[in-house]
Protein backbone atom coordinates (compact mmCIF):
# COMPACT_ATOMS: atom_id res chain seq x y z
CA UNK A 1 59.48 113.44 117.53
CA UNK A 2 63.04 114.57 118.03
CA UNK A 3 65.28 116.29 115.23
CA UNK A 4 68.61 116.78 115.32
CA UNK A 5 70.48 119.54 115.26
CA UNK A 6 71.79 119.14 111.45
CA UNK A 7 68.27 118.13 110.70
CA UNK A 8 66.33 121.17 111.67
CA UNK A 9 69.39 123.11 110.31
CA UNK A 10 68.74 121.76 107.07
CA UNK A 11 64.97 121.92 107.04
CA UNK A 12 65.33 125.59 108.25
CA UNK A 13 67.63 125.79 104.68
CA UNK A 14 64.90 124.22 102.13
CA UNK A 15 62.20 126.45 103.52
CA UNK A 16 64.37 129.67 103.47
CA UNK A 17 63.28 130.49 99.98
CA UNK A 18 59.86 129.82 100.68
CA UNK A 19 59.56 131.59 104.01
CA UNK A 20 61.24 134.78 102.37
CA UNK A 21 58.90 134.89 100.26
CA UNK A 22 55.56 134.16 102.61
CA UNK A 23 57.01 137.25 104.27
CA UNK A 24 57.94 139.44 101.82
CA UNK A 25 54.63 139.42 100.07
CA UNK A 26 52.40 139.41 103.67
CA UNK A 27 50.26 142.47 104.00
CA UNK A 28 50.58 142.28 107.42
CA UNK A 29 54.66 142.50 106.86
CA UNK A 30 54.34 145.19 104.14
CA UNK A 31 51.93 147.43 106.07
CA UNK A 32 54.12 146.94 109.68
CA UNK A 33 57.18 147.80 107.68
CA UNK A 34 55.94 151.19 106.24
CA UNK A 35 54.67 152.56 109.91
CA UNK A 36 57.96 151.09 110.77
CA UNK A 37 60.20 152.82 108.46
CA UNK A 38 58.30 155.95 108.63
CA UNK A 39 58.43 156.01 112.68
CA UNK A 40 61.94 156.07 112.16
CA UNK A 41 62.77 158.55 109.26
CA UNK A 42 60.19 160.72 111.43
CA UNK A 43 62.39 160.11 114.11
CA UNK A 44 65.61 160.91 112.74
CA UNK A 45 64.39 164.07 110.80
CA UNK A 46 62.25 165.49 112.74
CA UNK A 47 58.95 166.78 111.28
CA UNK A 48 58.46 165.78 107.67
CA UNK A 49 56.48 167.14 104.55
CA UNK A 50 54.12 163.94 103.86
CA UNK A 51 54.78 164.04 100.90
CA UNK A 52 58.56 163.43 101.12
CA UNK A 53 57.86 161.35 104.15
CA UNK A 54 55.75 158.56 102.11
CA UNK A 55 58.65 158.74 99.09
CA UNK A 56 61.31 158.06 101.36
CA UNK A 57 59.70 155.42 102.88
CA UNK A 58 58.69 153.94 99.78
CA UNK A 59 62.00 154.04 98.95
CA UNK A 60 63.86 153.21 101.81
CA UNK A 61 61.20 150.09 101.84
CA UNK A 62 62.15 149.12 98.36
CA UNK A 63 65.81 149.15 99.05
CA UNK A 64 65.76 146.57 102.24
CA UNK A 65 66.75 143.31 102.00
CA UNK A 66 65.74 140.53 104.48
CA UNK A 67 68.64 138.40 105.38
């Protein structure tokens, strides 16, 4: 089966919503995220109290949008 262009641009726009959300509410995503976020805050600040480390990235997760 063959879709056109327009087609599977349109299909890819009904499922948006649904995908987001899949995503957004995945362990898997949540978890990778975290190490992700933390990696980099570690990264950019050097060492880290864990305390403040795990706030930030709590916060810094809570404040990220998918697009």
């Amino acid at each position: 089966m063959t879709l056109s262009s327009q087609t599977l641009h349109n299909l890819s726009d009904a499922l948006k919503s649904e995908v987001l959300d899949y995503i957004r509410y995945n362990d898997r995503y949540v978890s990778t995220m975290y190490e992700l976020i933390s990696d980099a805050i570690h990264d950019k600040l050097g060492p880290v109290d864990d305390d403040v480390l795990t706030e930030l990235t709590f916060i810094t997760f809570d404040s990220l949008t998918l697009k």
